[in-house]
PDB file of N, CA and C in Angstrom:
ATOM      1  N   UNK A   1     112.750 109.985  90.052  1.00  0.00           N
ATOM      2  CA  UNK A   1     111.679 109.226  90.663  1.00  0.00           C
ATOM      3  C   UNK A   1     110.351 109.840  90.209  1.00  0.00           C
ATOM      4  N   UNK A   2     109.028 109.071  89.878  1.00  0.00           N
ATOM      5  CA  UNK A   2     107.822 109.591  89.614  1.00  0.00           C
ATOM      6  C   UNK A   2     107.369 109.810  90.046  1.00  0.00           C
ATOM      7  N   UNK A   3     106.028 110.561  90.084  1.00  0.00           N
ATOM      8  CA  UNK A   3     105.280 111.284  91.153  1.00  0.00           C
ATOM      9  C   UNK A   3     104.624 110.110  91.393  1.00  0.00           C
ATOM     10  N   UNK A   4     104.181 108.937  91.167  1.00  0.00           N
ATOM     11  CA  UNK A   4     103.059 107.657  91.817  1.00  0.00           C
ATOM     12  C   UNK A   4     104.419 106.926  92.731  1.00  0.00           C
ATOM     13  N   UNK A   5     105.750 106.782  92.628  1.00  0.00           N
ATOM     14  CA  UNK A   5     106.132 106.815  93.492  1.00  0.00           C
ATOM     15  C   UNK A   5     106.590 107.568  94.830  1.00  0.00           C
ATOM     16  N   UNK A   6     107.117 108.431  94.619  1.00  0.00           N
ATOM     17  CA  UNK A   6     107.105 109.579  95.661  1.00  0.00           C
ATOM     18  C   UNK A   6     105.768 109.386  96.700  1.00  0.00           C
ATOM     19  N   UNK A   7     104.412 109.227  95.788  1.00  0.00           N
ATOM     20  CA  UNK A   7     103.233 109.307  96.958  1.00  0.00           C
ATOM     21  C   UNK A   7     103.623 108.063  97.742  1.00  0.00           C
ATOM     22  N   UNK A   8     104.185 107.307  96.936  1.00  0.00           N
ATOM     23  CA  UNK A   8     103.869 105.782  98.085  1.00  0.00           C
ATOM     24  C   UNK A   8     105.020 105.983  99.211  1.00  0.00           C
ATOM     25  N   UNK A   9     106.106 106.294  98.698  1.00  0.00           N
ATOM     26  CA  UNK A   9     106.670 106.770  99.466  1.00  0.00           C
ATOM     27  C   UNK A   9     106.308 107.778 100.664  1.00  0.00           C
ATOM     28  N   UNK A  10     105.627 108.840 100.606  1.00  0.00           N
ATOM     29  CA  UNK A  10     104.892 109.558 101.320  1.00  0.00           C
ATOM     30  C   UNK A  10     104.134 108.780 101.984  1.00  0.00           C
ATOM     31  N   UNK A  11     103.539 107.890 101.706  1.00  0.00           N
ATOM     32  CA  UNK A  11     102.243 107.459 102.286  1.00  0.00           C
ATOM     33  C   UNK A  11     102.740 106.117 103.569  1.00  0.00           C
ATOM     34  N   UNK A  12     104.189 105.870 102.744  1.00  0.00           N
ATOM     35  CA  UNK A  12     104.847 104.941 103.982  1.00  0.00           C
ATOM     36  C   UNK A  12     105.215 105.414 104.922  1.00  0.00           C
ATOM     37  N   UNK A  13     105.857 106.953 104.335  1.00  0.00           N
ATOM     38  CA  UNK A  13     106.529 107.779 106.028  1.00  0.00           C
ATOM     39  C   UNK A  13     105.237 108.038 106.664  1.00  0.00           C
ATOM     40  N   UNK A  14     103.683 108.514 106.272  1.00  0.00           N
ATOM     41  CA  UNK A  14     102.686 108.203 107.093  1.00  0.00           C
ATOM     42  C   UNK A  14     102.738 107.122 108.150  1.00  0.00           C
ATOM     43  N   UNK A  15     102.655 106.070 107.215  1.00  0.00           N
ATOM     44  CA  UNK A  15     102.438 104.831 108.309  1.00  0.00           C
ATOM     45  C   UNK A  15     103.039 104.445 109.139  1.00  0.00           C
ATOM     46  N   UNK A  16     104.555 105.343 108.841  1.00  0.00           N
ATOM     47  CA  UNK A  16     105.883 104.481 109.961  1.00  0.00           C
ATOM     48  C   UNK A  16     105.733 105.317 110.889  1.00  0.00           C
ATOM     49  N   UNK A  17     104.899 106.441 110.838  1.00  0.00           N
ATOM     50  CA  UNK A  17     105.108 107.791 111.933  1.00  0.00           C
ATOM     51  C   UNK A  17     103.617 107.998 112.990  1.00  0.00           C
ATOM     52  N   UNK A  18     102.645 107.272 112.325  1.00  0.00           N
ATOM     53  CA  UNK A  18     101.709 106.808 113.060  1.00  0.00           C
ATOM     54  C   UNK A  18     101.407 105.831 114.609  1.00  0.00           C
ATOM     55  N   UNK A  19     101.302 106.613 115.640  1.00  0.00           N
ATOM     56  CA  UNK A  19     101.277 105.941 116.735  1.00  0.00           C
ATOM     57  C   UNK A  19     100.326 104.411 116.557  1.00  0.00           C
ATOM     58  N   UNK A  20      99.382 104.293 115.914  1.00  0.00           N
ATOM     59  CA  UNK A  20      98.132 103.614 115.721  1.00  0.00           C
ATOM     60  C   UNK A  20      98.433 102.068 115.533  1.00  0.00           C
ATOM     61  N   UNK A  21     100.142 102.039 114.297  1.00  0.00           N
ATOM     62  CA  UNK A  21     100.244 101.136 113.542  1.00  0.00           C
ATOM     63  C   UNK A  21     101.321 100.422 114.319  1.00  0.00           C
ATOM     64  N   UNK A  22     101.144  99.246 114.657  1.00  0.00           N
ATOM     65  CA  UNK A  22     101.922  98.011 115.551  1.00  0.00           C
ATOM     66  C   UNK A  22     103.560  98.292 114.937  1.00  0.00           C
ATOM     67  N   UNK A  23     104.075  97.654 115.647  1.00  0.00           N
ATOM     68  CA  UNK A  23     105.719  97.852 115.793  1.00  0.00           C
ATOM     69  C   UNK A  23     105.714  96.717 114.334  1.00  0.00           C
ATOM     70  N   UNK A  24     105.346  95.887 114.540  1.00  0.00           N
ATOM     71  CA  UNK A  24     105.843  94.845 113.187  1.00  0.00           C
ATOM     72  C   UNK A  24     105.263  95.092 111.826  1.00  0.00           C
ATOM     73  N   UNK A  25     104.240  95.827 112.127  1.00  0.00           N
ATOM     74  CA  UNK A  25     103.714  96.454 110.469  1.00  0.00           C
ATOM     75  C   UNK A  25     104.703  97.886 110.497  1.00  0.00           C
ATOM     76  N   UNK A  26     105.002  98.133 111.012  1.00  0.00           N
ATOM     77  CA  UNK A  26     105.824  99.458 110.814  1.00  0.00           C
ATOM     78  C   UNK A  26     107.407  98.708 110.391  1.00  0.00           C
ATOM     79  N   UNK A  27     107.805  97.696 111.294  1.00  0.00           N
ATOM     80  CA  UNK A  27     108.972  97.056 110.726  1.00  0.00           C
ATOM     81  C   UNK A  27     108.577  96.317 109.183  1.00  0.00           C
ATOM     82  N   UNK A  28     107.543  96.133 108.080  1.00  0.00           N
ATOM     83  CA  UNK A  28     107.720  95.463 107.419  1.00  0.00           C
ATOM     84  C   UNK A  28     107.580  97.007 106.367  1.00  0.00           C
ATOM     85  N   UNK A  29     107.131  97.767 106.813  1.00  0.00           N
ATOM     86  CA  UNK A  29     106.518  99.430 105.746  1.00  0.00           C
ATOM     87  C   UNK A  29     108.256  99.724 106.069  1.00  0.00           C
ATOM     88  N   UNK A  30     109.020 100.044 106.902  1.00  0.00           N
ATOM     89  CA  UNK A  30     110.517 100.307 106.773  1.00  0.00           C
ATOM     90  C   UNK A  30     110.872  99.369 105.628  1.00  0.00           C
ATOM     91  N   UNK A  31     110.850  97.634 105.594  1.00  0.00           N
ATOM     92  CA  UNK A  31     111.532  97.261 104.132  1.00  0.00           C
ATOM     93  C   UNK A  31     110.943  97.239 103.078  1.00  0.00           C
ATOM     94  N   UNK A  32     109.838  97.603 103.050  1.00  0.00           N
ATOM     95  CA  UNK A  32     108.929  97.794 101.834  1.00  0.00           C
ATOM     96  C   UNK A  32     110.200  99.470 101.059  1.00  0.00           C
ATOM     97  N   UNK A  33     109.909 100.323 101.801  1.00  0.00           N
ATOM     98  CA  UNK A  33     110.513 102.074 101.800  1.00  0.00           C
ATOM     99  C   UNK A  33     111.691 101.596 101.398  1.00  0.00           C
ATOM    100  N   UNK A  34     112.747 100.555 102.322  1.00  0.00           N
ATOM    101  CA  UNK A  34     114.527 100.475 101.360  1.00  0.00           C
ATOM    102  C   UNK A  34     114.054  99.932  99.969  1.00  0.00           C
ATOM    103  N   UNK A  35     113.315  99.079 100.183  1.00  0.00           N
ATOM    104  CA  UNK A  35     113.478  98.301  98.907  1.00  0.00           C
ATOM    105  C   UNK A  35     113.078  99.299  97.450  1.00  0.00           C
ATOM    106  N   UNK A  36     112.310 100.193  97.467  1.00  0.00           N
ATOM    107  CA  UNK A  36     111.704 100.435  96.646  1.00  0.00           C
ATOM    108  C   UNK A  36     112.887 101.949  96.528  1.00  0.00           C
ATOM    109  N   UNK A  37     113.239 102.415  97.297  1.00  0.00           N
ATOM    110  CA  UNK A  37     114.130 103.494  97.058  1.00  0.00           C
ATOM    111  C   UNK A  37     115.628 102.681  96.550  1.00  0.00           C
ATOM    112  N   UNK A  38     116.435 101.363  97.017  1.00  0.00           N
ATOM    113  CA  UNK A  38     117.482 101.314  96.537  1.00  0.00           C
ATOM    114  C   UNK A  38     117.411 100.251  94.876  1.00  0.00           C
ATOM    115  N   UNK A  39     116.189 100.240  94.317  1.00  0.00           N
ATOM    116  CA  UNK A  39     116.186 100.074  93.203  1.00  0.00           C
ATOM    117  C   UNK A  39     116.204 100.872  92.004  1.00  0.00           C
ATOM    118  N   UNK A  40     117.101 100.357  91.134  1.00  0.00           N
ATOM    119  CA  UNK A  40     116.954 101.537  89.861  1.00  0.00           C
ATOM    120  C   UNK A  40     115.707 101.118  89.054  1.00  0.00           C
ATOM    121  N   UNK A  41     116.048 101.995  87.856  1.00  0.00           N
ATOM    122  CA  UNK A  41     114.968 101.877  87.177  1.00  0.00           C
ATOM    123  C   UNK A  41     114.614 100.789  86.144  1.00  0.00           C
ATOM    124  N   UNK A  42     115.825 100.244  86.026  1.00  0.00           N
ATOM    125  CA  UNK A  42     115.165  98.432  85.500  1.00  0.00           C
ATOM    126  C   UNK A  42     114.562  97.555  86.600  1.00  0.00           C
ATOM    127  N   UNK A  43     114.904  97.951  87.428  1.00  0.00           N
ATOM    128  CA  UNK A  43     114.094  96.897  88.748  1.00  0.00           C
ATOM    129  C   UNK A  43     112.772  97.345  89.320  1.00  0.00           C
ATOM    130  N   UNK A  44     112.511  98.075  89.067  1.00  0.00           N
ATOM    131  CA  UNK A  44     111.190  98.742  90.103  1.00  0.00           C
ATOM    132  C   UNK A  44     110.115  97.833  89.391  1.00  0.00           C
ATOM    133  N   UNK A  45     109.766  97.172  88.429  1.00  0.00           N
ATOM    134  CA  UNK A  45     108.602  96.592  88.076  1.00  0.00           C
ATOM    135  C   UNK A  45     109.117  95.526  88.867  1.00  0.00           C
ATOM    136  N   UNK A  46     110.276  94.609  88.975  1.00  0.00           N
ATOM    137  CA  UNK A  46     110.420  93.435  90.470  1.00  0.00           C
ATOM    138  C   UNK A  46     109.625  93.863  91.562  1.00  0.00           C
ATOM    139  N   UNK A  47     110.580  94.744  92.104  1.00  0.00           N
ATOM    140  CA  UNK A  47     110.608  95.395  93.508  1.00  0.00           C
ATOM    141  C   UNK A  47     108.431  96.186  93.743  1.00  0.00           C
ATOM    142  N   UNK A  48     108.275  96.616  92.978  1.00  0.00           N
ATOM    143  CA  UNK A  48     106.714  96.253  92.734  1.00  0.00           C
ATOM    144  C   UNK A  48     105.958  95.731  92.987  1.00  0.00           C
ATOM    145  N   UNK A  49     105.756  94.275  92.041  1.00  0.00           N
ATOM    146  CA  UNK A  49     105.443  93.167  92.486  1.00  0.00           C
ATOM    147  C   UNK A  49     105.941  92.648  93.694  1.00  0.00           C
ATOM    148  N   UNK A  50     107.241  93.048  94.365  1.00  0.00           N
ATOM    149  CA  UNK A  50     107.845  92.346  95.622  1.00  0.00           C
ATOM    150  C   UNK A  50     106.540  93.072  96.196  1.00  0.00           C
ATOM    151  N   UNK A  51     106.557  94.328  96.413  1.00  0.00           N
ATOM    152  CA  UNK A  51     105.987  95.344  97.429  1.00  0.00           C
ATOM    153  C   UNK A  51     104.320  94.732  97.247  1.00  0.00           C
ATOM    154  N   UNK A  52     103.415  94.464  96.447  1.00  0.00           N
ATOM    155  CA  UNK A  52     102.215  94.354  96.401  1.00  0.00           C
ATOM    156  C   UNK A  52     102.099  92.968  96.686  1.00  0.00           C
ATOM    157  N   UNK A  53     102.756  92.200  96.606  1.00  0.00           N
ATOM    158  CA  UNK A  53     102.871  90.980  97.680  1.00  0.00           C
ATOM    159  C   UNK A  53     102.685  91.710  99.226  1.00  0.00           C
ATOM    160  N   UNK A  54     103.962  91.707  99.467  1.00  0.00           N
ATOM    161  CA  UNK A  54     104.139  91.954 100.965  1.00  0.00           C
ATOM    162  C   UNK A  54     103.065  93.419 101.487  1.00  0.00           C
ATOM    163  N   UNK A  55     102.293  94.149 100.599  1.00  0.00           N
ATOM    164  CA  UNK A  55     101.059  94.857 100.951  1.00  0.00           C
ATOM    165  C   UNK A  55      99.709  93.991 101.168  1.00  0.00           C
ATOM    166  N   UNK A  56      99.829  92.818 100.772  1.00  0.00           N
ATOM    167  CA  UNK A  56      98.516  92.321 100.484  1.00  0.00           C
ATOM    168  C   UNK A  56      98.959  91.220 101.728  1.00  0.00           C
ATOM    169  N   UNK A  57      99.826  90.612 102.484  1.00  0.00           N
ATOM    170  CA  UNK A  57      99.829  89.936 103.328  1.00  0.00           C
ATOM    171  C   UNK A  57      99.893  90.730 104.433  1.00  0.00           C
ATOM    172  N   UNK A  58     100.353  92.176 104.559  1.00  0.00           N
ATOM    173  CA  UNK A  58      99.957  93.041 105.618  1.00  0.00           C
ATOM    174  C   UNK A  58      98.380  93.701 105.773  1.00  0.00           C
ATOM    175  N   UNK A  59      98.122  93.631 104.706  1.00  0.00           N
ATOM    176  CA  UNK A  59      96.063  93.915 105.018  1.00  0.00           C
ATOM    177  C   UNK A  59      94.974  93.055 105.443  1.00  0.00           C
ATOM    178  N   UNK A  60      95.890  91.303 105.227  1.00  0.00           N
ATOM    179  CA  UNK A  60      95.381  90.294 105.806  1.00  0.00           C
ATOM    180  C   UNK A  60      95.226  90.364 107.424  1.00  0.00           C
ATOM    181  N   UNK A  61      96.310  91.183 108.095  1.00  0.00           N
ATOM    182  CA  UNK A  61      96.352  91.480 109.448  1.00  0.00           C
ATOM    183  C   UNK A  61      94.772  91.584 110.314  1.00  0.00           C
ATOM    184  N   UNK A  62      94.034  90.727 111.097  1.00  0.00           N
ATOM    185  CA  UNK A  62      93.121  90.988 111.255  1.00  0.00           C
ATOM    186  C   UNK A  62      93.090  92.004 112.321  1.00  0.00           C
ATOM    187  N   UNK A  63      94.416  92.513 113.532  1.00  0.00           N
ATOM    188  CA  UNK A  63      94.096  93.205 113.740  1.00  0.00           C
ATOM    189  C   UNK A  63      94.979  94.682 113.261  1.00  0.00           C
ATOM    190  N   UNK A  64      94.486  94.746 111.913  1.00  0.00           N
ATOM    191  CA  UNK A  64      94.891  95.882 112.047  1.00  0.00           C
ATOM    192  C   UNK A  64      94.057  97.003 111.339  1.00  0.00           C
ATOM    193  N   UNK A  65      94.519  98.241 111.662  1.00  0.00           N
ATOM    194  CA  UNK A  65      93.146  98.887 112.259  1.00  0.00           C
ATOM    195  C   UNK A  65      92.626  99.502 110.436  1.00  0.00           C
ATOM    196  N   UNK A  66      90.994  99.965 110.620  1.00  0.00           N
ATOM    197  CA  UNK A  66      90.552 100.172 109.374  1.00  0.00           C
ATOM    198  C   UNK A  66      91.076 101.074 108.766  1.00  0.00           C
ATOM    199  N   UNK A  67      91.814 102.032 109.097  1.00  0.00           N
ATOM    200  CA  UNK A  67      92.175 103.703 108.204  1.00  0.00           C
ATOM    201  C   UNK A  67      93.532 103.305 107.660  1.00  0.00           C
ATOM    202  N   UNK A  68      93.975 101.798 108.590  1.00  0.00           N
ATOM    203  CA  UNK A  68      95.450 101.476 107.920  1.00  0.00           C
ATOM    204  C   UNK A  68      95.629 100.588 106.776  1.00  0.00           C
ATOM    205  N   UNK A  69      94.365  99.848 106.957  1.00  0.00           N
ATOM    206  CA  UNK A  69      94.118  99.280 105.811  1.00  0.00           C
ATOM    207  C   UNK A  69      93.524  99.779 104.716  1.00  0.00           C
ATOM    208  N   UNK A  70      92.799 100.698 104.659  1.00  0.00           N
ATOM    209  CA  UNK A  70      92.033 101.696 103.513  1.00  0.00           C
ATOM    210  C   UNK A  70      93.739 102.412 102.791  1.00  0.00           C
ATOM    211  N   UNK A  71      94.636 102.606 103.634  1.00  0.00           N
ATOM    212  CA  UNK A  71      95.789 103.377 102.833  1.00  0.00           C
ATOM    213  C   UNK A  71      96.979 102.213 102.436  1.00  0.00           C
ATOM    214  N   UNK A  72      96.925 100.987 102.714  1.00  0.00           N
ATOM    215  CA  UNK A  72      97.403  99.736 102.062  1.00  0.00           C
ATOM    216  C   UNK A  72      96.898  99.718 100.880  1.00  0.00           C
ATOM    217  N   UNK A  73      95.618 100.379 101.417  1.00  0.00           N
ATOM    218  CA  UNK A  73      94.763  99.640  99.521  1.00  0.00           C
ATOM    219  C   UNK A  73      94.998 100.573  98.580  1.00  0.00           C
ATOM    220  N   UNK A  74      95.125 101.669  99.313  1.00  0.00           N
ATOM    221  CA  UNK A  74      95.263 103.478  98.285  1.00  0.00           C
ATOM    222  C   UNK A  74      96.802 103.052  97.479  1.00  0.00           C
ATOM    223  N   UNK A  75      97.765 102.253  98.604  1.00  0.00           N
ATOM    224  CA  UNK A  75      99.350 102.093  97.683  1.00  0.00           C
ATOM    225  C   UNK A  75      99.141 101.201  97.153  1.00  0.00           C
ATOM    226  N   UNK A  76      98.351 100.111  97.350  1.00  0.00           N
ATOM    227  CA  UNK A  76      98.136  99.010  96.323  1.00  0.00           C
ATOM    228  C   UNK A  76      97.648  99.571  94.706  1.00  0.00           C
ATOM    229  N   UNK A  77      96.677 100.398  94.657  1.00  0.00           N
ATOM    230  CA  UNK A  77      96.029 101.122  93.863  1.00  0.00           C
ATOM    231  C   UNK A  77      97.190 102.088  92.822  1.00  0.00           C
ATOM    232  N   UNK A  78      97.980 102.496  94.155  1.00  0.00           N
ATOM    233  CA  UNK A  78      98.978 103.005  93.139  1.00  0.00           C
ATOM    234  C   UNK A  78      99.952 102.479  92.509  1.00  0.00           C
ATOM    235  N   UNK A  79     100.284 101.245  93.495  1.00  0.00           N
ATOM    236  CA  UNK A  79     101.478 100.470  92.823  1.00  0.00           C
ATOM    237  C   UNK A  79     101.591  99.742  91.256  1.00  0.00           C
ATOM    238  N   UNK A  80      99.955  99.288  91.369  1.00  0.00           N
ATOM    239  CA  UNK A  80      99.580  98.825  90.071  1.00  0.00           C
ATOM    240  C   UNK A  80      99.403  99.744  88.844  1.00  0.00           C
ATOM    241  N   UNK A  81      99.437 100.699  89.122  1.00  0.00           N
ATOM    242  CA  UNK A  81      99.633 101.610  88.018  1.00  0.00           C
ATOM    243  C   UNK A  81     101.355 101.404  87.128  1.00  0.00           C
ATOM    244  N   UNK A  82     101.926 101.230  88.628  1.00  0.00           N
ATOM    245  CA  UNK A  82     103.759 101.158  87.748  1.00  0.00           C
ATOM    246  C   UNK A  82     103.848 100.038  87.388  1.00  0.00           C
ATOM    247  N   UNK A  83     103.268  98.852  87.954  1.00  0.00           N
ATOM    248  CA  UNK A  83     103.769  97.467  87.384  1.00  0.00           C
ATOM    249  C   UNK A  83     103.169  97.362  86.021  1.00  0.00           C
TER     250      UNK A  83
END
């Protein structure tokens, strides 16, 4: 696994462990985390694009809070580096 993944990874167990972040954004950062760990390495440019979809309809969240959305954008930032 690469180090730009590993962070996102890191940066999801942040968000799932955060009191701050609603039960259903934490349930969608759990399938974001399987998905991206039970893919190999021909799939991760899919599973990628799956994930920066489903990041960009979770930052639409109006209420959700600003420091959670600034680190949506930090994995967005990184994700596009692998795709």
């Amino acid at each position: 696994m690469n180090e730009d993944l590993r962070q996102v990874l890191d940066i999801l167990d942040e968000l799932q462990e955060d009191g701050a972040v609603s039960k259903n954004i934490k349930q969608k950062v759990l399938g974001i985390k399987k998905d991206l760990t039970s893919c190999s390495g021909d799939e991760i440019s899919l599973r990628v694009n799956k994930t920066l979809s489903e990041l960009e309809d979770i930052s639409g969240d109006v209420n959700l809070p600003m420091f959670v959305r600034t680190q949506i954008w930090q994995l967005t930032s990184i994700l596009e580096k692998l795709s």
